[in-house]
PDB file of N, CA and C in Angstrom:
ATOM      1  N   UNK A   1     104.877 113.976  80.949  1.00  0.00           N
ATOM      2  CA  UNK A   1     105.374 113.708  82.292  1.00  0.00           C
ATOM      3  C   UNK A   1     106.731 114.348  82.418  1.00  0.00           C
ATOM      4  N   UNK A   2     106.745 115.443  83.145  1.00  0.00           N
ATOM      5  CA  UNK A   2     108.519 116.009  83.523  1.00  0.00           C
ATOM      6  C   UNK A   2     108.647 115.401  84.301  1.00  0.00           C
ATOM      7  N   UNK A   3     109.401 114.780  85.105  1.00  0.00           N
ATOM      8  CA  UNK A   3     110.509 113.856  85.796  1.00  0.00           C
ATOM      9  C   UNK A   3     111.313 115.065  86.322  1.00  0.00           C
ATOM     10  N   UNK A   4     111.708 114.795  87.772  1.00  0.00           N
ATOM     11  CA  UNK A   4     112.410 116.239  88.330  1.00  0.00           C
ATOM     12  C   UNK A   4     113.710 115.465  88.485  1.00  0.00           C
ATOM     13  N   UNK A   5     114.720 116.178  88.500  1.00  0.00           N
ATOM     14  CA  UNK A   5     116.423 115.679  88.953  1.00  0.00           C
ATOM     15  C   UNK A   5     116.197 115.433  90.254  1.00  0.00           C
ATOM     16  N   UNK A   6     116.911 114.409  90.304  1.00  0.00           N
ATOM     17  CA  UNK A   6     117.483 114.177  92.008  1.00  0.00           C
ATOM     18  C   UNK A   6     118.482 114.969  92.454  1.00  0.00           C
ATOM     19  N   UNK A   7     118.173 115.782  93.714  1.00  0.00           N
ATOM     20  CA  UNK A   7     118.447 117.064  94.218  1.00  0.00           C
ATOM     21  C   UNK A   7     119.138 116.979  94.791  1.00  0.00           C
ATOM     22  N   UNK A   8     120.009 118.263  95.148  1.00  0.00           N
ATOM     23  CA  UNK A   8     121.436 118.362  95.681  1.00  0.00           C
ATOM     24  C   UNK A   8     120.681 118.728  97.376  1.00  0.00           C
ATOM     25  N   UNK A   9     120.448 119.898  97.224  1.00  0.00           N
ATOM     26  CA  UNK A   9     120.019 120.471  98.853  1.00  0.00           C
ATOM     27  C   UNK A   9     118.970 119.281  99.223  1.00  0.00           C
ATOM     28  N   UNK A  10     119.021 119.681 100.782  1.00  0.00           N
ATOM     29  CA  UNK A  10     117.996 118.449 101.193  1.00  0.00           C
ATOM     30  C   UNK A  10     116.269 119.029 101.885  1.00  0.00           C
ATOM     31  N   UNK A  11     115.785 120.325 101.058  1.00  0.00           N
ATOM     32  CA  UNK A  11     114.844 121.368 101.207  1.00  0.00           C
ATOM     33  C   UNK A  11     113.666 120.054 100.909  1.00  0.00           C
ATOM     34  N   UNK A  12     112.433 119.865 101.846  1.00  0.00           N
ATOM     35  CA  UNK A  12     111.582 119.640 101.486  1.00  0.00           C
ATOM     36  C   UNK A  12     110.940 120.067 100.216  1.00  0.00           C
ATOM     37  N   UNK A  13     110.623 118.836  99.546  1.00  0.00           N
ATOM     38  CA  UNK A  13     109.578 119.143  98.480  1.00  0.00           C
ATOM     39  C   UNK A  13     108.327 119.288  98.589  1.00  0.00           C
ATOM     40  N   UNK A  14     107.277 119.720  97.870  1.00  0.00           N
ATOM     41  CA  UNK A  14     105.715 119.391  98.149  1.00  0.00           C
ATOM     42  C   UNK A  14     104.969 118.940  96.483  1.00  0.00           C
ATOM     43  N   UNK A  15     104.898 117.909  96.603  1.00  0.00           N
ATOM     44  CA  UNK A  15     104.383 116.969  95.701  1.00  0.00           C
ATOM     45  C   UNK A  15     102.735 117.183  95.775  1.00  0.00           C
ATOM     46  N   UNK A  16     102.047 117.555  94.845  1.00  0.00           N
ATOM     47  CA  UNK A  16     100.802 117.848  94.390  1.00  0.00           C
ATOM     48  C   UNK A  16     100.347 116.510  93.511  1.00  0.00           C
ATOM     49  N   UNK A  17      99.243 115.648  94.043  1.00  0.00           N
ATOM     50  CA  UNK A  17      99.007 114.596  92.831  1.00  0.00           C
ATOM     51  C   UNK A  17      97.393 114.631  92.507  1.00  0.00           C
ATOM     52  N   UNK A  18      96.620 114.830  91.733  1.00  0.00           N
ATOM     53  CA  UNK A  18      95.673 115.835  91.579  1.00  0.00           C
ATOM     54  C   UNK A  18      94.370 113.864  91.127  1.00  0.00           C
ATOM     55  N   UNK A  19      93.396 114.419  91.291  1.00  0.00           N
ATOM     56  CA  UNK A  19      93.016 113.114  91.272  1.00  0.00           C
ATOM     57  C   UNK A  19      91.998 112.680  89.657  1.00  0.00           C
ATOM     58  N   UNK A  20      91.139 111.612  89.897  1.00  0.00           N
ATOM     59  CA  UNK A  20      90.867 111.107  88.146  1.00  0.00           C
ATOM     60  C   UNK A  20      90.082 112.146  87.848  1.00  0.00           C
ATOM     61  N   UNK A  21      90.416 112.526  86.493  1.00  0.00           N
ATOM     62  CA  UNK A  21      89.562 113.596  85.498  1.00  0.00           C
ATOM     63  C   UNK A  21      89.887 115.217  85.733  1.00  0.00           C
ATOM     64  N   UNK A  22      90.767 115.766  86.855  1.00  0.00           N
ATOM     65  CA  UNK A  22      91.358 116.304  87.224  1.00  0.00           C
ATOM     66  C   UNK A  22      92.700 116.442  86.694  1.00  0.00           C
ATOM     67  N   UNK A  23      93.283 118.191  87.069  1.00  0.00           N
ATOM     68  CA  UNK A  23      94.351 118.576  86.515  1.00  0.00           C
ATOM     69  C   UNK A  23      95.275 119.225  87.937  1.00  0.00           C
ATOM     70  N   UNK A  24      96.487 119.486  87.409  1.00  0.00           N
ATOM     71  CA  UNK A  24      97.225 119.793  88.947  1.00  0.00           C
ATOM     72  C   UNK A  24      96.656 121.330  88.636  1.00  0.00           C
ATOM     73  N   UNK A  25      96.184 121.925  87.942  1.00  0.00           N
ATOM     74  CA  UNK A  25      95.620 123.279  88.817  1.00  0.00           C
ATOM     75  C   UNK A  25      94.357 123.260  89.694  1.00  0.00           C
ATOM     76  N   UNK A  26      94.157 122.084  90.131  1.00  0.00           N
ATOM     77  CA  UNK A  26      93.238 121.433  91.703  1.00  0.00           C
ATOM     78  C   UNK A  26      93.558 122.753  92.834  1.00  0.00           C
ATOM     79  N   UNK A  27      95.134 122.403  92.467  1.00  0.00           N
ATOM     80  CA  UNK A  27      95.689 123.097  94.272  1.00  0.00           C
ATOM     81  C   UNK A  27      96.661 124.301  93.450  1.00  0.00           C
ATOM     82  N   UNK A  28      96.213 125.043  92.820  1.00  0.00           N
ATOM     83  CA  UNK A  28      96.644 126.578  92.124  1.00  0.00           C
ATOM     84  C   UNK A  28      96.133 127.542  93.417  1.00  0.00           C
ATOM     85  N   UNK A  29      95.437 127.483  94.031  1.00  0.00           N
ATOM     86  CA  UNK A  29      94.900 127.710  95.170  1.00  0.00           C
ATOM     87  C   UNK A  29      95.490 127.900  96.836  1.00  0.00           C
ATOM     88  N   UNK A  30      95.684 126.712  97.053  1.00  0.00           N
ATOM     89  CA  UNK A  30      96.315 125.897  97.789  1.00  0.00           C
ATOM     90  C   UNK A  30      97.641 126.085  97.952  1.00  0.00           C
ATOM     91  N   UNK A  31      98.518 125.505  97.054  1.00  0.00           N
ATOM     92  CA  UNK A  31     100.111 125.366  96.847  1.00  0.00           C
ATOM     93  C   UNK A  31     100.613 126.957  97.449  1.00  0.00           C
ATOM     94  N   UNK A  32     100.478 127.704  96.864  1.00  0.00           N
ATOM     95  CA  UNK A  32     101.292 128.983  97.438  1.00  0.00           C
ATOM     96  C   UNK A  32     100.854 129.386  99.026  1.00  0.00           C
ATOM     97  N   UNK A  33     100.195 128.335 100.016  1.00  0.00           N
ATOM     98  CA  UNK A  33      99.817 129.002 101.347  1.00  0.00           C
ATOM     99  C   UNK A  33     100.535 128.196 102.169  1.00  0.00           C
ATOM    100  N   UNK A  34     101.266 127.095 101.403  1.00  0.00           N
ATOM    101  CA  UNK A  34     101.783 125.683 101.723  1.00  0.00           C
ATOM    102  C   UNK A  34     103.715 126.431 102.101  1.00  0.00           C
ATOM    103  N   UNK A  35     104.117 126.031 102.901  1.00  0.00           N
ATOM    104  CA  UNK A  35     105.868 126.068 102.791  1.00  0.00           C
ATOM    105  C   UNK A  35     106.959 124.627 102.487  1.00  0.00           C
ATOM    106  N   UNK A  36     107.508 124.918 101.862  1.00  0.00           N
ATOM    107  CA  UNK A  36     108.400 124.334 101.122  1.00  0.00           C
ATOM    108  C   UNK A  36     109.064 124.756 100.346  1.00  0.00           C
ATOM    109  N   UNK A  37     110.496 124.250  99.688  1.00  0.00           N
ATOM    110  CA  UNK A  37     111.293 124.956  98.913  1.00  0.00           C
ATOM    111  C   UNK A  37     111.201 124.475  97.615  1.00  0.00           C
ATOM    112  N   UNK A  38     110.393 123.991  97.405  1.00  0.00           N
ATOM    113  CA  UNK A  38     109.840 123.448  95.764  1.00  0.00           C
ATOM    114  C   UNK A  38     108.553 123.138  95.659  1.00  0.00           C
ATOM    115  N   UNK A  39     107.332 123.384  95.087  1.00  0.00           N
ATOM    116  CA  UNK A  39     106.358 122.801  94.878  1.00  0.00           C
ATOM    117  C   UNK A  39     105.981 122.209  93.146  1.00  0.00           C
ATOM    118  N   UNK A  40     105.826 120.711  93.281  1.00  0.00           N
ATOM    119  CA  UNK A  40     105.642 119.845  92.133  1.00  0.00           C
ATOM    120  C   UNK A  40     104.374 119.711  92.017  1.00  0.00           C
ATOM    121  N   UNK A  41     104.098 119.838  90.578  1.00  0.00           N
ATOM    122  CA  UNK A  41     102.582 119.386  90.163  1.00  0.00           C
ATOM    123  C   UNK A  41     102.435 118.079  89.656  1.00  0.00           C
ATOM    124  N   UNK A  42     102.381 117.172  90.247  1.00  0.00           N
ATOM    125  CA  UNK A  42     102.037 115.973  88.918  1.00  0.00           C
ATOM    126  C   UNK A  42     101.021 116.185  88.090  1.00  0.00           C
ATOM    127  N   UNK A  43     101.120 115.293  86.896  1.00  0.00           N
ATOM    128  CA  UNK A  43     100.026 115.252  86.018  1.00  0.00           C
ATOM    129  C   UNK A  43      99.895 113.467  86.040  1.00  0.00           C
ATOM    130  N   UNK A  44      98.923 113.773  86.487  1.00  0.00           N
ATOM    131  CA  UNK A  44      98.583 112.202  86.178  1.00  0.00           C
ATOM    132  C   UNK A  44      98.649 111.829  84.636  1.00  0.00           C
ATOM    133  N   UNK A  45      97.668 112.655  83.914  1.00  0.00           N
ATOM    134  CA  UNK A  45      97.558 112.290  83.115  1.00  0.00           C
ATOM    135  C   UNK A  45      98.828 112.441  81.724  1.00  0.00           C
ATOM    136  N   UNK A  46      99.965 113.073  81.822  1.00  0.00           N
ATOM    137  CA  UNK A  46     101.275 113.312  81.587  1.00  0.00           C
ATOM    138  C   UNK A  46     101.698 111.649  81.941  1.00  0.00           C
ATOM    139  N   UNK A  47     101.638 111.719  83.323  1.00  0.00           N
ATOM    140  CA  UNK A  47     102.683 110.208  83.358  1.00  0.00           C
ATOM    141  C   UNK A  47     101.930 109.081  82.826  1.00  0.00           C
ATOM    142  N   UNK A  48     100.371 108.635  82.657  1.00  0.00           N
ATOM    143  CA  UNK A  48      99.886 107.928  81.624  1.00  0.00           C
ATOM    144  C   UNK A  48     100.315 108.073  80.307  1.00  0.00           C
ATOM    145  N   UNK A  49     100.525 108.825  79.656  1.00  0.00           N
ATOM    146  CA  UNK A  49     101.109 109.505  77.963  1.00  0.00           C
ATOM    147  C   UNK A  49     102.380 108.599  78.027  1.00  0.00           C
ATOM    148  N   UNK A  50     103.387 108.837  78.712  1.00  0.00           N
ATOM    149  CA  UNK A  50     104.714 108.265  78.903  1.00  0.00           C
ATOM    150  C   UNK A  50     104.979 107.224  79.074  1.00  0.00           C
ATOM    151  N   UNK A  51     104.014 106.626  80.165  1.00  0.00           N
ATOM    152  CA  UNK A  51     104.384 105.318  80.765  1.00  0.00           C
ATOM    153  C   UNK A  51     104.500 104.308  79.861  1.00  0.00           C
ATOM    154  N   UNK A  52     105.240 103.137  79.503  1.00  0.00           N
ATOM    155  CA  UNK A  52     105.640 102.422  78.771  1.00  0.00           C
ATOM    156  C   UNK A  52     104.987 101.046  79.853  1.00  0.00           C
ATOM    157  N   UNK A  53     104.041 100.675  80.420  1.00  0.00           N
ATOM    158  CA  UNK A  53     103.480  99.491  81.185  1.00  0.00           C
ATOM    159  C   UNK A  53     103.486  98.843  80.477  1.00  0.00           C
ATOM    160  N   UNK A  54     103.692  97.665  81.248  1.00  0.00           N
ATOM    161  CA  UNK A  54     103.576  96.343  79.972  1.00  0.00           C
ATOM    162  C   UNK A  54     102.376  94.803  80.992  1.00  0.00           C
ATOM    163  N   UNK A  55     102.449  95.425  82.663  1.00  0.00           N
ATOM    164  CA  UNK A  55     101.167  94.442  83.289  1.00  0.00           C
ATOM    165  C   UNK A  55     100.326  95.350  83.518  1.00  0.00           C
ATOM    166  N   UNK A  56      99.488  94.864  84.205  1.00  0.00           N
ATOM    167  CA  UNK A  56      98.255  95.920  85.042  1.00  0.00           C
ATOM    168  C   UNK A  56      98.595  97.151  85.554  1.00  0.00           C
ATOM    169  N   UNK A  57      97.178  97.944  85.051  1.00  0.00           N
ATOM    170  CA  UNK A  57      98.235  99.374  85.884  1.00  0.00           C
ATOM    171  C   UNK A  57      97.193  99.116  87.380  1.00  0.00           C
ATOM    172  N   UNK A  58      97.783  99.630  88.794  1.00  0.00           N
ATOM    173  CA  UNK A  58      97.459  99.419  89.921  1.00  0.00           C
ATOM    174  C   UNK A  58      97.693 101.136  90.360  1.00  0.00           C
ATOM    175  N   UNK A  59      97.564 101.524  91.599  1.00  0.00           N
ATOM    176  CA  UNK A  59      98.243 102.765  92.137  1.00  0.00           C
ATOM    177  C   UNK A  59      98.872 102.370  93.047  1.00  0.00           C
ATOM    178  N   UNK A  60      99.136 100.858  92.898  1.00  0.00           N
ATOM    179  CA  UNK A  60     100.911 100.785  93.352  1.00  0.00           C
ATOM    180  C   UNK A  60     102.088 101.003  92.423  1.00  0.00           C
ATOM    181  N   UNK A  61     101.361 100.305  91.532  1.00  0.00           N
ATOM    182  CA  UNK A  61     102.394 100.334  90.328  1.00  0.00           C
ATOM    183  C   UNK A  61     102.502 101.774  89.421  1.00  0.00           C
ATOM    184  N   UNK A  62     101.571 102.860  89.670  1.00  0.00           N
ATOM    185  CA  UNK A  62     101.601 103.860  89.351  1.00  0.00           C
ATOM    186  C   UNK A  62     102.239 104.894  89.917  1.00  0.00           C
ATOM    187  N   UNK A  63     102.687 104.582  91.133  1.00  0.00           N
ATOM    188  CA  UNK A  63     102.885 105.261  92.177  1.00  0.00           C
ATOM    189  C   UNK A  63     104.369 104.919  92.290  1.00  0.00           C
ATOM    190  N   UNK A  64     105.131 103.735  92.527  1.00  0.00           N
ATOM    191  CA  UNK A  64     106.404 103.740  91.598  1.00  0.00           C
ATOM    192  C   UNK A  64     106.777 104.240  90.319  1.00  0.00           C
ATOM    193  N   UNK A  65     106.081 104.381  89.634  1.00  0.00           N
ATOM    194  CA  UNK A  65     106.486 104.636  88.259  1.00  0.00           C
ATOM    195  C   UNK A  65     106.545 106.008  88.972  1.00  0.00           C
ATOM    196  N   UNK A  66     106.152 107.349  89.336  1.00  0.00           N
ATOM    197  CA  UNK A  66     105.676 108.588  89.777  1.00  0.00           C
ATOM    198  C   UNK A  66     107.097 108.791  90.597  1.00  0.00           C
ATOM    199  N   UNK A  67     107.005 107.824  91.767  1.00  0.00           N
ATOM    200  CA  UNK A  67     108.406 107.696  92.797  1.00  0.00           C
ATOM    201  C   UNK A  67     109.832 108.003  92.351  1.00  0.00           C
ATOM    202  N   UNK A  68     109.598 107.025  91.297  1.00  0.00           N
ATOM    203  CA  UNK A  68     110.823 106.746  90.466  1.00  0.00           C
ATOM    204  C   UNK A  68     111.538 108.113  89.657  1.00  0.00           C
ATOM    205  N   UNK A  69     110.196 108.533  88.902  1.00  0.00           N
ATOM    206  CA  UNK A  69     110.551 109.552  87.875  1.00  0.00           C
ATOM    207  C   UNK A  69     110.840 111.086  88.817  1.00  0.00           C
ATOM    208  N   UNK A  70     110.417 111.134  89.980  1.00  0.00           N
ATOM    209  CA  UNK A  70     110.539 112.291  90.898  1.00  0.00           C
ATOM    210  C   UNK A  70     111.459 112.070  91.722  1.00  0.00           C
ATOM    211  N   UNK A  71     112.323 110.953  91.822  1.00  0.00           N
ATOM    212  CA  UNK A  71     113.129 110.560  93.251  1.00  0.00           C
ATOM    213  C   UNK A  71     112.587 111.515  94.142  1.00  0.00           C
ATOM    214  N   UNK A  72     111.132 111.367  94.633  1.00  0.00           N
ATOM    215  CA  UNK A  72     110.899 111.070  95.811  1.00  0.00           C
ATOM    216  C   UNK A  72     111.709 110.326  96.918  1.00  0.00           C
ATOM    217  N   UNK A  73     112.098 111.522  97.737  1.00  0.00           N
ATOM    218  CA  UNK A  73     112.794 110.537  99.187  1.00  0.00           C
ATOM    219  C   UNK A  73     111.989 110.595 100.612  1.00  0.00           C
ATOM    220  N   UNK A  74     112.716 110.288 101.774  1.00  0.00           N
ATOM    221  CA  UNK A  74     111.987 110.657 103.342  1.00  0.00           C
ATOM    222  C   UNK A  74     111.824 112.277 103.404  1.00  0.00           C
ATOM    223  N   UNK A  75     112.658 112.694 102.550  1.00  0.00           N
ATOM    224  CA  UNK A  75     112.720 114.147 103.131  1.00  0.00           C
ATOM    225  C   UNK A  75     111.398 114.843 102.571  1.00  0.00           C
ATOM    226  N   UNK A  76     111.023 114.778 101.092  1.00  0.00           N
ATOM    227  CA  UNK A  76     109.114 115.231 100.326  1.00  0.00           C
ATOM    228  C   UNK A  76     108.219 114.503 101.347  1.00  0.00           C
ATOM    229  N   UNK A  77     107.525 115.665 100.759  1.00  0.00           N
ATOM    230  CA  UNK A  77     105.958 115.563 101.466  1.00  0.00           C
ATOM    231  C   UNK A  77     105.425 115.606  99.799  1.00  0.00           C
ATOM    232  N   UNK A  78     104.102 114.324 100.046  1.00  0.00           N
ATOM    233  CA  UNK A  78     103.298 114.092  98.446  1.00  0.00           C
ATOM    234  C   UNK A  78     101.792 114.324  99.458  1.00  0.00           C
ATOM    235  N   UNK A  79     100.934 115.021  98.452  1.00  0.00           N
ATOM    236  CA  UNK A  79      99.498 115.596  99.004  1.00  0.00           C
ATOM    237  C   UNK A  79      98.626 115.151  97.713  1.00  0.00           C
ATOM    238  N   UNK A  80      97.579 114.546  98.204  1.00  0.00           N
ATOM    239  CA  UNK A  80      97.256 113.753  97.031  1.00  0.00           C
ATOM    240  C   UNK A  80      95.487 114.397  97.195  1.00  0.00           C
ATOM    241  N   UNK A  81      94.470 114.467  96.328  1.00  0.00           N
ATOM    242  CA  UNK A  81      93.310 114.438  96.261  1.00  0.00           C
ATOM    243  C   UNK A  81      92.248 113.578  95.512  1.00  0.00           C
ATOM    244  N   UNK A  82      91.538 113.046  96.283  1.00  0.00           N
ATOM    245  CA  UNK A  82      90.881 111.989  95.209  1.00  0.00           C
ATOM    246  C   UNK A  82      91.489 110.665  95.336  1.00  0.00           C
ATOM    247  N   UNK A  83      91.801 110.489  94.102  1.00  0.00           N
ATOM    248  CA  UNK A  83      92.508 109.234  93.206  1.00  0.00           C
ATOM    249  C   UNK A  83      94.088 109.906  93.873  1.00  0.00           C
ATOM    250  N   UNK A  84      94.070 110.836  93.403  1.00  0.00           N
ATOM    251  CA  UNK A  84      95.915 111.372  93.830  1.00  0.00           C
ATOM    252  C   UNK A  84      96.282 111.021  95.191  1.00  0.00           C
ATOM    253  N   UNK A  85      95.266 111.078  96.598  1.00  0.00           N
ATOM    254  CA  UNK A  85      95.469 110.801  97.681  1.00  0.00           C
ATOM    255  C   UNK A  85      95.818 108.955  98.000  1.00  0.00           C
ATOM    256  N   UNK A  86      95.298 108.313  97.084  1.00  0.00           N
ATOM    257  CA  UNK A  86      95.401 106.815  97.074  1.00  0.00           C
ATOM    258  C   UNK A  86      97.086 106.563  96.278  1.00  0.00           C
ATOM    259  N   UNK A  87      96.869 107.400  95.391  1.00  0.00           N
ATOM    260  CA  UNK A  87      98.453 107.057  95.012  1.00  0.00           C
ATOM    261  C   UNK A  87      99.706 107.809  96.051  1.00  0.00           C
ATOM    262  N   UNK A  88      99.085 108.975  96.480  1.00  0.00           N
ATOM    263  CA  UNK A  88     100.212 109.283  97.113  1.00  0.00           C
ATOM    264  C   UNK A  88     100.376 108.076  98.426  1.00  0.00           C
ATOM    265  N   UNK A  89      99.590 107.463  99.150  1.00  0.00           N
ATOM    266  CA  UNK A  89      99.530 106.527 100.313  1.00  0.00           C
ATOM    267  C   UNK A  89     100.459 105.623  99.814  1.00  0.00           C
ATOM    268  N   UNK A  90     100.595 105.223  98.705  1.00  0.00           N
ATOM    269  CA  UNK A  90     101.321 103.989  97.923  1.00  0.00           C
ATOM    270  C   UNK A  90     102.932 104.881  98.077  1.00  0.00           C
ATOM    271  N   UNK A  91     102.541 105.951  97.473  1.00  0.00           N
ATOM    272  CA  UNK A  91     104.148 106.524  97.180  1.00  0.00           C
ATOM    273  C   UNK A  91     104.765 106.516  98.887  1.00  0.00           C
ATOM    274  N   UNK A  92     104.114 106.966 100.082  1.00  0.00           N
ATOM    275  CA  UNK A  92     104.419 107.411 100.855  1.00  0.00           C
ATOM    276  C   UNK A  92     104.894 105.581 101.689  1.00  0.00           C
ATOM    277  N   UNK A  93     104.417 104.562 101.718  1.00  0.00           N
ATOM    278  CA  UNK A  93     104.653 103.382 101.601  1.00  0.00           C
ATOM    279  C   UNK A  93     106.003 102.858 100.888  1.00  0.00           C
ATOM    280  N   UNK A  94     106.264 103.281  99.610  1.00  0.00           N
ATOM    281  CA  UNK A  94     107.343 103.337  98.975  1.00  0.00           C
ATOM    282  C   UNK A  94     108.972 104.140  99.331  1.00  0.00           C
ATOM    283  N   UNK A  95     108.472 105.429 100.332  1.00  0.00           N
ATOM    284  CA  UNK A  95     109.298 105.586  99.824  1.00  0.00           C
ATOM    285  C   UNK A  95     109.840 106.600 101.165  1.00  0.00           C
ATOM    286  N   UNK A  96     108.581 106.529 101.933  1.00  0.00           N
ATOM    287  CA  UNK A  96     108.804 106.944 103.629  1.00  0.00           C
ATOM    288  C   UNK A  96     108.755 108.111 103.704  1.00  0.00           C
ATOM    289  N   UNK A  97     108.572 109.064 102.287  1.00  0.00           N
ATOM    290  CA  UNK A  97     107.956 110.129 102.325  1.00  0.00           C
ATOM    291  C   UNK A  97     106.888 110.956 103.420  1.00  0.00           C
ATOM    292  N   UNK A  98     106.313 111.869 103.536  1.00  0.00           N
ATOM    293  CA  UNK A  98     105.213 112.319 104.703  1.00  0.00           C
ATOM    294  C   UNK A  98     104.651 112.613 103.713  1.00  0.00           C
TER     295      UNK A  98
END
């Protein structure tokens, strides 16, 4: 799981969250037709490896953990597919993201 710095400029991000059994080269495709001044891949399966949970995992509670490690703000846009589209709804809930 890379974890991005919390950013100086206030350039939209584009958050990629790729869904179960799936990898972020989903949207290898996709991502470069997209505008924004950063495009992020999550790995789901990266931030499972890392995560240190200690209750239930939920894709609320996954989706903070994700929030957290990306400071996600209002200003990112998160695009989710699958499973990734359910967590991004949570993140976007969290965090007022689009």
């Amino acid at each position: 799981f890379q974890a991005t710095k919390p950013r100086k400029n206030l350039m939209s991000r584009l958050f990629f969250i790729h869904g179960y059994v799936e990898s972020p080269a989903i949207f290898d495709a996709l991502a470069p037709l997209l505008p924004g001044h950063e495009h992020v891949r999550v790995s789901v399966e990266a931030a499972f490896k890392c995560w240190k949970q200690s209750d239930n995992v939920t894709a609320r509670s996954l989706a903070e953990y994700i929030a957290q490690g990306h400071h996600i703000t209002p200003d990112d846009v998160v695009i989710g597919h699958s499973m990734g589209g359910w967590i991004a709804i949570n993140i976007k809930e969290l965090t007022g993201c689009r």
